[in-house]
N, C-alpha and C. Protein backbone atom coordinates (compact mmCIF):
# COMPACT_ATOMS: atom_id res chain seq x y z
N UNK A 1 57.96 24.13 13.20
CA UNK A 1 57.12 23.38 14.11
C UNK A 1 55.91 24.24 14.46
N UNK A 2 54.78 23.83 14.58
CA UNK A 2 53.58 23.95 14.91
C UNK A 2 53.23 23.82 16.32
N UNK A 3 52.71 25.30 16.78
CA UNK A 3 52.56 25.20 18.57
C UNK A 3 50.65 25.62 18.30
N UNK A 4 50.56 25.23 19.72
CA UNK A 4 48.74 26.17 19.68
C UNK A 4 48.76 25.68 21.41
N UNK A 5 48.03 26.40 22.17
CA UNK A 5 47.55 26.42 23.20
C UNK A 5 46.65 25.52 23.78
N UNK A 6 47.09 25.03 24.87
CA UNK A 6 46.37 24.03 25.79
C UNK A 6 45.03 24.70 26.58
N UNK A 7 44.12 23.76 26.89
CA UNK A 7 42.79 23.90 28.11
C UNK A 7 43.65 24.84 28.85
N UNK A 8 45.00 24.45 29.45
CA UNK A 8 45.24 24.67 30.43
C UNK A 8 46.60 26.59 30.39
N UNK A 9 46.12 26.80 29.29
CA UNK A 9 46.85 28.18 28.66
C UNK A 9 48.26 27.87 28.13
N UNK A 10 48.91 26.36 28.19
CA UNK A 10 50.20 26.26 27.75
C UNK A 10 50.27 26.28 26.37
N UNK A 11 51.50 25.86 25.84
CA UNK A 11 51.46 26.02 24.60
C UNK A 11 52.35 24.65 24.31
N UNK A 12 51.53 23.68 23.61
CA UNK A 12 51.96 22.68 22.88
C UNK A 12 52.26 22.61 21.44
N UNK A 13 52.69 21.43 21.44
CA UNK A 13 53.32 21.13 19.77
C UNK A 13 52.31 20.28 18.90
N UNK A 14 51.97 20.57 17.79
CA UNK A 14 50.97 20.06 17.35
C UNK A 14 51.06 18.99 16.24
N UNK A 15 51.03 17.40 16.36
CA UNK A 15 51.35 17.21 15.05
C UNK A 15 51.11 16.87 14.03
N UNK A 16 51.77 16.99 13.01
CA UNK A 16 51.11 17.52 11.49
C UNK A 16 50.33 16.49 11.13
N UNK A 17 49.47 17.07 10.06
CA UNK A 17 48.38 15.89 9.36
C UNK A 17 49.09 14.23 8.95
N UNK A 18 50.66 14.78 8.42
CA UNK A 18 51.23 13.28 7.66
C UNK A 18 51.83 13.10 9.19
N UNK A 19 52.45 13.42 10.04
CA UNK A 19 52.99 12.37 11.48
C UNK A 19 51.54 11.48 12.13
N UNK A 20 50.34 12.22 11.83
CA UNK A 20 48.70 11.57 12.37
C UNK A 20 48.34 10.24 11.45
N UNK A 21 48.85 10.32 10.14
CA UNK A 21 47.90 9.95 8.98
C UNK A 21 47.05 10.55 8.77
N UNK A 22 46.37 11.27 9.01
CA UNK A 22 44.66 11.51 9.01
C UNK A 22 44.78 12.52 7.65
N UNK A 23 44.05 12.34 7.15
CA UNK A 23 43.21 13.52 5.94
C UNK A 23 43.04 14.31 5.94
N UNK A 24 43.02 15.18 5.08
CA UNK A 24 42.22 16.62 5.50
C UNK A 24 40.65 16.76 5.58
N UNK A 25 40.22 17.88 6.26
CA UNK A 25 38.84 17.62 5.88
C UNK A 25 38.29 19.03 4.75
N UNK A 26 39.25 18.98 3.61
CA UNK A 26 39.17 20.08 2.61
C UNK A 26 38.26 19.37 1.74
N UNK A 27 38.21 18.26 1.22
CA UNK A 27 38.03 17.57 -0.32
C UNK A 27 36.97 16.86 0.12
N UNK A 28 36.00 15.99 -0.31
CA UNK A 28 34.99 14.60 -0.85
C UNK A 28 34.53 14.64 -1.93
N UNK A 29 35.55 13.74 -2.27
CA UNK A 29 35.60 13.39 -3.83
C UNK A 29 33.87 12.69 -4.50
N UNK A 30 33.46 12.70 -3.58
CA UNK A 30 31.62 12.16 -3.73
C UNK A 30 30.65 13.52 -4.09
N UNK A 31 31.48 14.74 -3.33
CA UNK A 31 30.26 15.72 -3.51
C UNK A 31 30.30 16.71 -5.21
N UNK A 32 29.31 16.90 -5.42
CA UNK A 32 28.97 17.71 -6.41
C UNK A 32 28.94 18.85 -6.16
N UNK A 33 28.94 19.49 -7.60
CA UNK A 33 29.34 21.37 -7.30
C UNK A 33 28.65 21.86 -6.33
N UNK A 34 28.76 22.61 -5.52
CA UNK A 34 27.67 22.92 -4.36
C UNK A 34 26.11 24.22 -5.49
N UNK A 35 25.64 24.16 -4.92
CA UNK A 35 24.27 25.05 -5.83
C UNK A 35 23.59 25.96 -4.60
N UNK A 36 22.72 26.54 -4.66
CA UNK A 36 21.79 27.25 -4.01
C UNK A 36 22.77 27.78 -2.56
N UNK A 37 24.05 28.41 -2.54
CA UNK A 37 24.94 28.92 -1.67
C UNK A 37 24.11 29.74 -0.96
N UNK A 38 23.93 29.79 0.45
CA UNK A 38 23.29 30.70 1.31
C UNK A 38 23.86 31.45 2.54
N UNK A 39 23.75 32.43 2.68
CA UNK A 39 24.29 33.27 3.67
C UNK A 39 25.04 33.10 4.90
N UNK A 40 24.79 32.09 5.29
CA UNK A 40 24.77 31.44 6.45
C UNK A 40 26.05 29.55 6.21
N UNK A 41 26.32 29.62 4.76
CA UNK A 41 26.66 28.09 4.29
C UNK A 41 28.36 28.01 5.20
N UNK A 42 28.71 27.00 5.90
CA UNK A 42 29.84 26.43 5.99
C UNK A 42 30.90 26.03 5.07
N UNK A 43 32.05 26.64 5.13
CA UNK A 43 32.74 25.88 4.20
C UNK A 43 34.02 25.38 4.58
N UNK A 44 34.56 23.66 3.90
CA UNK A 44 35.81 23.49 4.22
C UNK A 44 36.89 23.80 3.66
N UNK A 45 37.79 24.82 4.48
CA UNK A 45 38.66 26.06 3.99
C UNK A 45 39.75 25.24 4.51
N UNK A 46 41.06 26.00 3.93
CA UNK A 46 42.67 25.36 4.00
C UNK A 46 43.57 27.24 4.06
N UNK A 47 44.11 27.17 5.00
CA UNK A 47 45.00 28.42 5.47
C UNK A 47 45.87 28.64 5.59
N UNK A 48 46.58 29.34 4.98
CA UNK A 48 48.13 28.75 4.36
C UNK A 48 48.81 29.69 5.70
N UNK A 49 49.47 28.99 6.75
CA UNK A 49 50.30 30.11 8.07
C UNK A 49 51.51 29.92 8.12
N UNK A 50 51.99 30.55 8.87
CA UNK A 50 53.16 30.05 9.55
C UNK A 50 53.29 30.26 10.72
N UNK A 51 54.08 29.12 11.59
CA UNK A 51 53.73 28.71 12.76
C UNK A 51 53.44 29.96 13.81
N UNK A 52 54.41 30.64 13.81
CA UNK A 52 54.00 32.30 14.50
C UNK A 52 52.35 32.19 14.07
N UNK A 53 51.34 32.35 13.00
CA UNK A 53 50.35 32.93 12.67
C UNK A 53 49.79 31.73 13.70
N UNK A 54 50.02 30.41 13.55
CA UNK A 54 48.92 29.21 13.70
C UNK A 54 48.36 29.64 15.39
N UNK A 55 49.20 29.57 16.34
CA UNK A 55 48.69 30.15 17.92
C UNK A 55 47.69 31.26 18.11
N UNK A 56 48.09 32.32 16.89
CA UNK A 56 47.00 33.47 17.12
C UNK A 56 45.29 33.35 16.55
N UNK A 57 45.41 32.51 15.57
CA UNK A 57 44.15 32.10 15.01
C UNK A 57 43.77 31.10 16.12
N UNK A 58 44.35 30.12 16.58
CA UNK A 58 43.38 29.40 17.39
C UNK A 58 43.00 29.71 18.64
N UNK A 59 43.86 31.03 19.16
CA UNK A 59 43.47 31.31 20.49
C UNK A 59 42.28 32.56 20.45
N UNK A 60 41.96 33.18 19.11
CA UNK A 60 41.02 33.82 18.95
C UNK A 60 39.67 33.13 19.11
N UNK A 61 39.80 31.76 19.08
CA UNK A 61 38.35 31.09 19.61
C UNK A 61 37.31 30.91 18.76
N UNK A 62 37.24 31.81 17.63
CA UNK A 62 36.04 32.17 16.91
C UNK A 62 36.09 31.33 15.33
N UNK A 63 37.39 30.41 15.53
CA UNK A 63 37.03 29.82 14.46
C UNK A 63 37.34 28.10 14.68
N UNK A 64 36.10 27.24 13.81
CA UNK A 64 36.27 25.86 13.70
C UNK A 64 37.30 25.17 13.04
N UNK A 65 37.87 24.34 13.78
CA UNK A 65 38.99 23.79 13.22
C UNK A 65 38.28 21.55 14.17
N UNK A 66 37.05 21.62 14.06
CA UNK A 66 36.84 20.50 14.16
C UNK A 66 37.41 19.75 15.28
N UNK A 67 37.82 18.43 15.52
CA UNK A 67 37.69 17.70 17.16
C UNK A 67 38.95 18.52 17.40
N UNK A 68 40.33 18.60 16.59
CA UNK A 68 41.49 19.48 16.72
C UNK A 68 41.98 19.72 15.51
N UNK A 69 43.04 20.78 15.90
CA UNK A 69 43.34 20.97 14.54
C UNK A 69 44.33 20.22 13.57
N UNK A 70 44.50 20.76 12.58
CA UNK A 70 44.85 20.25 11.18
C UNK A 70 45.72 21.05 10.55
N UNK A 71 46.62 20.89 10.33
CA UNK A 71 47.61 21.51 9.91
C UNK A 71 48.59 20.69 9.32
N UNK A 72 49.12 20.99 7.91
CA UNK A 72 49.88 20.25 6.99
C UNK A 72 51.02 20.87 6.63
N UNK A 73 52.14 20.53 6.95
CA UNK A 73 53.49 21.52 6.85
C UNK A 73 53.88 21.54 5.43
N UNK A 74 54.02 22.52 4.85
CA UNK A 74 54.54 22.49 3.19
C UNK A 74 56.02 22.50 3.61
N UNK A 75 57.31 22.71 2.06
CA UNK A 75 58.56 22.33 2.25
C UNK A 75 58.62 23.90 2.73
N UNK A 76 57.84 24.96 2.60
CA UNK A 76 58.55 26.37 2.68
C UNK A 76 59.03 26.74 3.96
N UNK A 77 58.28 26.00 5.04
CA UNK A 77 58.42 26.11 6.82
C UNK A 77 56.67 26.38 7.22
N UNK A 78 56.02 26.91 5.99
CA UNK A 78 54.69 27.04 6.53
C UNK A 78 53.66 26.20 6.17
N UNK A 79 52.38 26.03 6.71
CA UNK A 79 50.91 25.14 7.12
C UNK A 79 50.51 25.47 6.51
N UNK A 80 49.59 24.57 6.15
CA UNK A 80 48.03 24.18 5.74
C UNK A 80 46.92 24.47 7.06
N UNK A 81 46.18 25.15 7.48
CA UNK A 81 45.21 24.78 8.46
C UNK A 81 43.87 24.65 8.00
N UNK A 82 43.59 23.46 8.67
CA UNK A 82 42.48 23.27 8.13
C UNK A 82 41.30 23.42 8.93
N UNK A 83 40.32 24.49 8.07
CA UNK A 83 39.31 25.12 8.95
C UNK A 83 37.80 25.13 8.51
N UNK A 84 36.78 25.21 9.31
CA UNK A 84 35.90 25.22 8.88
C UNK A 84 35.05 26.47 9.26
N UNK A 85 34.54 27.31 7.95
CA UNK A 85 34.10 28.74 7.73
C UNK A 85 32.91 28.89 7.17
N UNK A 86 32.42 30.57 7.53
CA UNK A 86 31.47 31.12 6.87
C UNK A 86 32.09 32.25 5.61
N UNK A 87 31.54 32.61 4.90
CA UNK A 87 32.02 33.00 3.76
C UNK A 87 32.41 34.90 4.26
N UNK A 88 31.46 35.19 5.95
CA UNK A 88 32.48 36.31 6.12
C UNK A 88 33.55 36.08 7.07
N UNK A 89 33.85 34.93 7.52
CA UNK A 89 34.94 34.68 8.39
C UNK A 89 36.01 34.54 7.14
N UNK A 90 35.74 34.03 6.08
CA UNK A 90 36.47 33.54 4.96
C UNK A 90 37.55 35.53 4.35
N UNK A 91 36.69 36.07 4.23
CA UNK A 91 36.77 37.10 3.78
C UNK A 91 37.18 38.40 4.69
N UNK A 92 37.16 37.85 6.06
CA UNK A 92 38.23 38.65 7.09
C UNK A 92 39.02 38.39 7.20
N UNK A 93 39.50 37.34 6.91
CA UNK A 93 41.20 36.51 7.02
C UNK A 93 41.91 36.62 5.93
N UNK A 94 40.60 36.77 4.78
CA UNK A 94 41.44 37.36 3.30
C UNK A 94 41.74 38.64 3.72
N UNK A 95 41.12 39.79 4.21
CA UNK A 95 41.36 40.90 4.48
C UNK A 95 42.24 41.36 5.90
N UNK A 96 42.66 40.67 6.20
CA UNK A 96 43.91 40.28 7.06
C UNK A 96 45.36 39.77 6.26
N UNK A 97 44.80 39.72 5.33
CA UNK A 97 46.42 39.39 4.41
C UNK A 97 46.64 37.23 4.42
N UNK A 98 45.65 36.77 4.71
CA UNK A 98 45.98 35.25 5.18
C UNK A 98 45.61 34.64 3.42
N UNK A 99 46.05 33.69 3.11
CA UNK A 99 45.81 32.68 1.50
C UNK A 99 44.75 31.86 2.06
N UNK A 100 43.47 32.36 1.48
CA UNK A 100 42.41 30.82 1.99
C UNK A 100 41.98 29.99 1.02
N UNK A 101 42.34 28.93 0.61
CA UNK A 101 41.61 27.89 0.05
C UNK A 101 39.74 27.77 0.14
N UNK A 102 39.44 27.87 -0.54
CA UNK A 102 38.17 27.66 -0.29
C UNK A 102 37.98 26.00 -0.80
N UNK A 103 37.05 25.49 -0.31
CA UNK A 103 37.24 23.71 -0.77
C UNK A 103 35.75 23.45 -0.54
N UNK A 104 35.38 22.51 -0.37
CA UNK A 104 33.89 21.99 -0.28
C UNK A 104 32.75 22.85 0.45
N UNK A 105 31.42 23.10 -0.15
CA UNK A 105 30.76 23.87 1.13
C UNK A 105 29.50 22.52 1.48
N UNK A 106 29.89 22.63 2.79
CA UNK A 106 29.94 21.69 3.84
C UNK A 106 28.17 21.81 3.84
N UNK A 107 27.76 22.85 4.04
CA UNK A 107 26.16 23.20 4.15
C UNK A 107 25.23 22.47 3.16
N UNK A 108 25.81 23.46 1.50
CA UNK A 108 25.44 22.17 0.92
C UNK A 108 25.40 21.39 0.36
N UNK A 109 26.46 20.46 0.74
CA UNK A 109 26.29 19.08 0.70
C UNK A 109 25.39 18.41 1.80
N UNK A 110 24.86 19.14 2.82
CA UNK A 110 24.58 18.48 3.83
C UNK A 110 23.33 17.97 3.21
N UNK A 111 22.45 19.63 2.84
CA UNK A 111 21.67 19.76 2.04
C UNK A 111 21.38 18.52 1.26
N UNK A 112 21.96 18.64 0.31
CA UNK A 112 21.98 17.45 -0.72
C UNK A 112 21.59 16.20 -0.44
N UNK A 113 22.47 15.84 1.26
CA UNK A 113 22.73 14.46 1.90
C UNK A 113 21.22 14.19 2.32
N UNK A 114 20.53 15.25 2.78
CA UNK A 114 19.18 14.85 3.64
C UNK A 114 18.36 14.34 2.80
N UNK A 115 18.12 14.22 1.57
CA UNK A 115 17.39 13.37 0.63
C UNK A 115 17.47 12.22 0.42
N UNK A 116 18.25 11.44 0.89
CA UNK A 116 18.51 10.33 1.36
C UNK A 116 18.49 9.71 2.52
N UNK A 117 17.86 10.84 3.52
CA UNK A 117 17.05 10.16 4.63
C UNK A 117 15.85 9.54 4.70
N UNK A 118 15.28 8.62 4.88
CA UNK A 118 13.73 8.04 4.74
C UNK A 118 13.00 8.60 5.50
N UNK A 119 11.88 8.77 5.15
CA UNK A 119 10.66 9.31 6.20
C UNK A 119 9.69 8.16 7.01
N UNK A 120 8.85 8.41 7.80
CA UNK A 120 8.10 7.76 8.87
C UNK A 120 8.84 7.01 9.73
N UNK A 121 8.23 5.54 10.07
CA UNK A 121 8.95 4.82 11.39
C UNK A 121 9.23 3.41 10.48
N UNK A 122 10.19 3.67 10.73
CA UNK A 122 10.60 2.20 9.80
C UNK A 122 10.36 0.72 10.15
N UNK A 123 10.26 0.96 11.70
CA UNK A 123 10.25 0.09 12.79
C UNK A 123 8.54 -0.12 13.29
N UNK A 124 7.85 0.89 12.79
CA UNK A 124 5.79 0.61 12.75
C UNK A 124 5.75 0.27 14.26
N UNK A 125 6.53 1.23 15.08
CA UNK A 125 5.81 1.45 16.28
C UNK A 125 6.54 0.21 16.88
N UNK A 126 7.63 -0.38 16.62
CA UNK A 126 8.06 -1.63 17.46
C UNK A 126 7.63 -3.18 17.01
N UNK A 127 6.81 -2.65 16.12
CA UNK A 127 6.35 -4.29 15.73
C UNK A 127 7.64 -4.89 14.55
N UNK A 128 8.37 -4.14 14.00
CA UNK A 128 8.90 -4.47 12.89
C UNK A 128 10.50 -4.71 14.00
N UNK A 129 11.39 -5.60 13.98
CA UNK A 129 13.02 -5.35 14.60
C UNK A 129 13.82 -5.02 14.07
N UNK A 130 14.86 -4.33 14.76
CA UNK A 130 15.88 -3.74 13.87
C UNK A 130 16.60 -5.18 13.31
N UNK A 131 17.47 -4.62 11.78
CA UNK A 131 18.11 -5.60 11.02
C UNK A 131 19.74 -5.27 11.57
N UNK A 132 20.28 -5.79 11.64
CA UNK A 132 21.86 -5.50 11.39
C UNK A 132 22.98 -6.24 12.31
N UNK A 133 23.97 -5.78 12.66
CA UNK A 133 24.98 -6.56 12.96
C UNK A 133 24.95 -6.35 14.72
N UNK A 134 23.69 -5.97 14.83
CA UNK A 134 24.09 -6.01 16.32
C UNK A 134 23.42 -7.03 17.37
N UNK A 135 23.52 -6.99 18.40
CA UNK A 135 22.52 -8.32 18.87
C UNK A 135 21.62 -7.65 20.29
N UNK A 136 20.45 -8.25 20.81
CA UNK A 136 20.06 -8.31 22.21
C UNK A 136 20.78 -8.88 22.75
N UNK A 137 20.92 -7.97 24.39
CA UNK A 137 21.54 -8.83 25.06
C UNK A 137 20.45 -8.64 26.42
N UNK A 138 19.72 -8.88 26.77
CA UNK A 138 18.99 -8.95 28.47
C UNK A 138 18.15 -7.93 28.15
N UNK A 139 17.58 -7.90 27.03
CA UNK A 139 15.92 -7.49 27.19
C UNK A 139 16.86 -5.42 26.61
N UNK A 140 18.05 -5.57 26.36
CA UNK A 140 18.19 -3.91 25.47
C UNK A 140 19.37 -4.51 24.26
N UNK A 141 19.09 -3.61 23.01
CA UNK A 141 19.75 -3.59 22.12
C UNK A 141 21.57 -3.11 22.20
N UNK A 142 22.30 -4.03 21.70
CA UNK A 142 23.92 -3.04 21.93
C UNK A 142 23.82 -3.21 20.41
């Protein structure tokens, strides 16, 4: 079983990715090899613990593990955590003795993603209305 620490300094039970449903956030099967890797790039990493390890990594503070964490129990007794890193946070936890998955780098793809943002005002200053599924209601948009 999987514990980690509360707001409030307790220590709760955490539960696993398959009791949530939810996914990991290791993989997107959409992104392409990452290219132009930079010093500074994010990546979505997978951390192989066991439950003893999982409390001490998250109460160190210094690493992203997203709205909460993620953790996937294998048959051995130990996790998956799923984290999000820089390539020297990546490489202190290797040098701590920890198994890190390295998986998508998050940076850039982001990269990638912003080219598919449009430029100027799409909307020409208010004269043009928004399209979509939402409606006016009393003079503001929901």
């Amino acid at each position: 079983m999987f514990v980690a620490p509360s707001a409030g300094g307790d220590v709760i039970r955490l539960p696993s990715a398959t009791e949530r449903g939810s996914r990991c956030n290791l993989a997107d099967q959409d992104a392409k090899p990452p290219g132009n890797e930079t010093k500074d790039d994010q990546f979505a990493v997978r951390v192989k613990v066991t439950p003893d390890q999982v409390e001490g990594l998250l109460r160190r503070g210094e690493f992203d593990f997203g709205d909460h964490p993620r953790i996937t129990e294998n048959p051995d007794g130990t996790g998956n955590l799923d984290l999000f890193l820089s390539r020297a946070q990546i490489e202190r936890l290797r040098a701590e003795g920890y198994e890190v998955e390295i998986g998508l780098n998050l940076s850039a793809r982001a990269r990638e993603r912003l080219g598919e943002i449009g430029q100027g005002d799409r909307f020409e200053g208010g004269k043009v209305p928004p399209r979509g599924l939402g409606r006016k209601i009393r003079g503001r948009v929901s």
